[in-house]
Protein backbone atom coordinates (compact mmCIF):
# COMPACT_ATOMS: atom_id res chain seq x y z
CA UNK A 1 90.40 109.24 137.77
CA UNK A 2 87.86 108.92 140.89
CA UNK A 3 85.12 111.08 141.37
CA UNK A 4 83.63 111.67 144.69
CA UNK A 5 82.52 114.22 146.79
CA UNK A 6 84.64 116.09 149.00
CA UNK A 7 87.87 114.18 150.49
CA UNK A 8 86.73 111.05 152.71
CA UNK A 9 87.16 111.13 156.20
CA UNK A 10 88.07 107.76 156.33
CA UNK A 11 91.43 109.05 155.26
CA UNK A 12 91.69 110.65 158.76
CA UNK A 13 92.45 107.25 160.43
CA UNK A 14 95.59 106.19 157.99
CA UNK A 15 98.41 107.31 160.52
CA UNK A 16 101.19 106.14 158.34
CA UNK A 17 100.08 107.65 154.90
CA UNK A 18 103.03 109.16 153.38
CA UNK A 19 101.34 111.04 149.95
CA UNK A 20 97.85 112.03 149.04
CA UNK A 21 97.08 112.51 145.73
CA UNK A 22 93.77 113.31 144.79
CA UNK A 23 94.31 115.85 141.94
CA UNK A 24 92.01 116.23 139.07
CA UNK A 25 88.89 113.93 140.33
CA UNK A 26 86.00 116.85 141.05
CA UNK A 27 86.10 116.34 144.34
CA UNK A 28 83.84 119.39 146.05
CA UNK A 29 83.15 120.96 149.53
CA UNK A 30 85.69 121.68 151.93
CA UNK A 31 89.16 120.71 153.33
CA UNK A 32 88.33 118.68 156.92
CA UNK A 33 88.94 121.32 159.31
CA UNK A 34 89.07 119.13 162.44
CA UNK A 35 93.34 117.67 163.50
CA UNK A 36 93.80 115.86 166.39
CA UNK A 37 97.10 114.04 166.70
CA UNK A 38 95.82 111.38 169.05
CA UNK A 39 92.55 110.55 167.42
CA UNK A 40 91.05 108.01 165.96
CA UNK A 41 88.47 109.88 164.91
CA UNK A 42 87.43 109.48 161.37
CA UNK A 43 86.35 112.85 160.78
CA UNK A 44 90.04 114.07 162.07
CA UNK A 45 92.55 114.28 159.41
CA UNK A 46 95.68 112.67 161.54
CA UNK A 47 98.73 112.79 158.63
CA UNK A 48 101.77 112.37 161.07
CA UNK A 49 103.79 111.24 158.06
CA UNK A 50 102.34 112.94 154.91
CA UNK A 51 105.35 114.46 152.80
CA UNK A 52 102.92 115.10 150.02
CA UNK A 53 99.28 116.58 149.63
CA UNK A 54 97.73 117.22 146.14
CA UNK A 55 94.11 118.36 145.83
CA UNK A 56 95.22 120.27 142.66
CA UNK A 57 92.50 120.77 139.81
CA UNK A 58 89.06 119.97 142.28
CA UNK A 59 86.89 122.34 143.52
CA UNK A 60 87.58 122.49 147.04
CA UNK A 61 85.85 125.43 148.42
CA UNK A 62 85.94 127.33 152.01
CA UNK A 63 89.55 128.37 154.17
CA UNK A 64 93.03 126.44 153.76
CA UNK A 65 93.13 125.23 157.36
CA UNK A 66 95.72 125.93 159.54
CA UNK A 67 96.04 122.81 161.01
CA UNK A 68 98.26 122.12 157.73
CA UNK A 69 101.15 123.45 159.49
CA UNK A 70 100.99 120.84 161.84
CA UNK A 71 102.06 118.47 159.14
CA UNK A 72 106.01 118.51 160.18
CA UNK A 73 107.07 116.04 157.24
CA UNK A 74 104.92 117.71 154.50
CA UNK A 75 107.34 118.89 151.84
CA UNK A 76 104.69 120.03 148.96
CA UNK A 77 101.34 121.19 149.18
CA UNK A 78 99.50 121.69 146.02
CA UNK A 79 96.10 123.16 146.05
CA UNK A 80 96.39 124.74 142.57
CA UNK A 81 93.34 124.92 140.57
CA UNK A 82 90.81 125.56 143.73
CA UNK A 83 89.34 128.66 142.90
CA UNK A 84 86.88 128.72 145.68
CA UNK A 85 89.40 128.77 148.39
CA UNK A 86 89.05 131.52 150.47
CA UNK A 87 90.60 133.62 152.97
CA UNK A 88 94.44 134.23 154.12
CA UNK A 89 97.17 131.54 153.85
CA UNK A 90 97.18 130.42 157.18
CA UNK A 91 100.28 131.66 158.96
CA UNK A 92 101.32 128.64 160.86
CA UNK A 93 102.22 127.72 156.93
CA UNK A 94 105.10 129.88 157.30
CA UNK A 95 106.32 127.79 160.21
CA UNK A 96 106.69 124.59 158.30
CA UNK A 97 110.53 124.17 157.81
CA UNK A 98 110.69 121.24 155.73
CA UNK A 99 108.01 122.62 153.23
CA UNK A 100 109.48 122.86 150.12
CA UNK A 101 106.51 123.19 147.33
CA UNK A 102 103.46 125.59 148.50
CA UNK A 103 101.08 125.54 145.22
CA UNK A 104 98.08 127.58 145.25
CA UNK A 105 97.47 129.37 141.87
């Protein structure tokens, strides 16, 4: 597996990226809390395609964001194994009609 810290905001600028699955490497710190659907902007996470996001089994700390729901293709999220999330589940989750999986034990 990869260790690093926290989830690289390079990311941000691969439009087309379809799955991210970064389960299981340590990664720390927060989930980017910046979207912007136009940017190029490497510290903007812009998934227009991602079906899949796992950051199960890290230790991602701080609020779910609720740009997530913006992700109109996503079909699982898995953020199990994050025990320093905080806060609500963001409710624009609940909008996400092709969301399938929602993981968060």
């Amino acid at each position: 597996k990869i260790q690093f810290l926290g989830i690289p905001s390079e990311l941000g600028m691969n439009l087309e990226l379809e799955t991210l699955e970064l389960g299981g490497n340590k990664l720390t710190g927060t989930i980017p809390l910046t979207y912007n659907s136009n940017s190029t902007n490497s510290t903007a996470l812009n998934f227009r395609n991602i079906q899949l996001i796992d950051l199960s089994g890290n230790t991602l700390s701080g609020t779910i964001p609720s740009y997530i729901g913006l992700f109109e293709k996503l079909k699982t999220l898995n953020l199990q194994g994050n025990v320093l999330l905080l806060g609500p589940i963001p409710s624009e989750i609940g909008t996400m009609v092709g969301l399938q999986e929602l993981l968060l034990s």
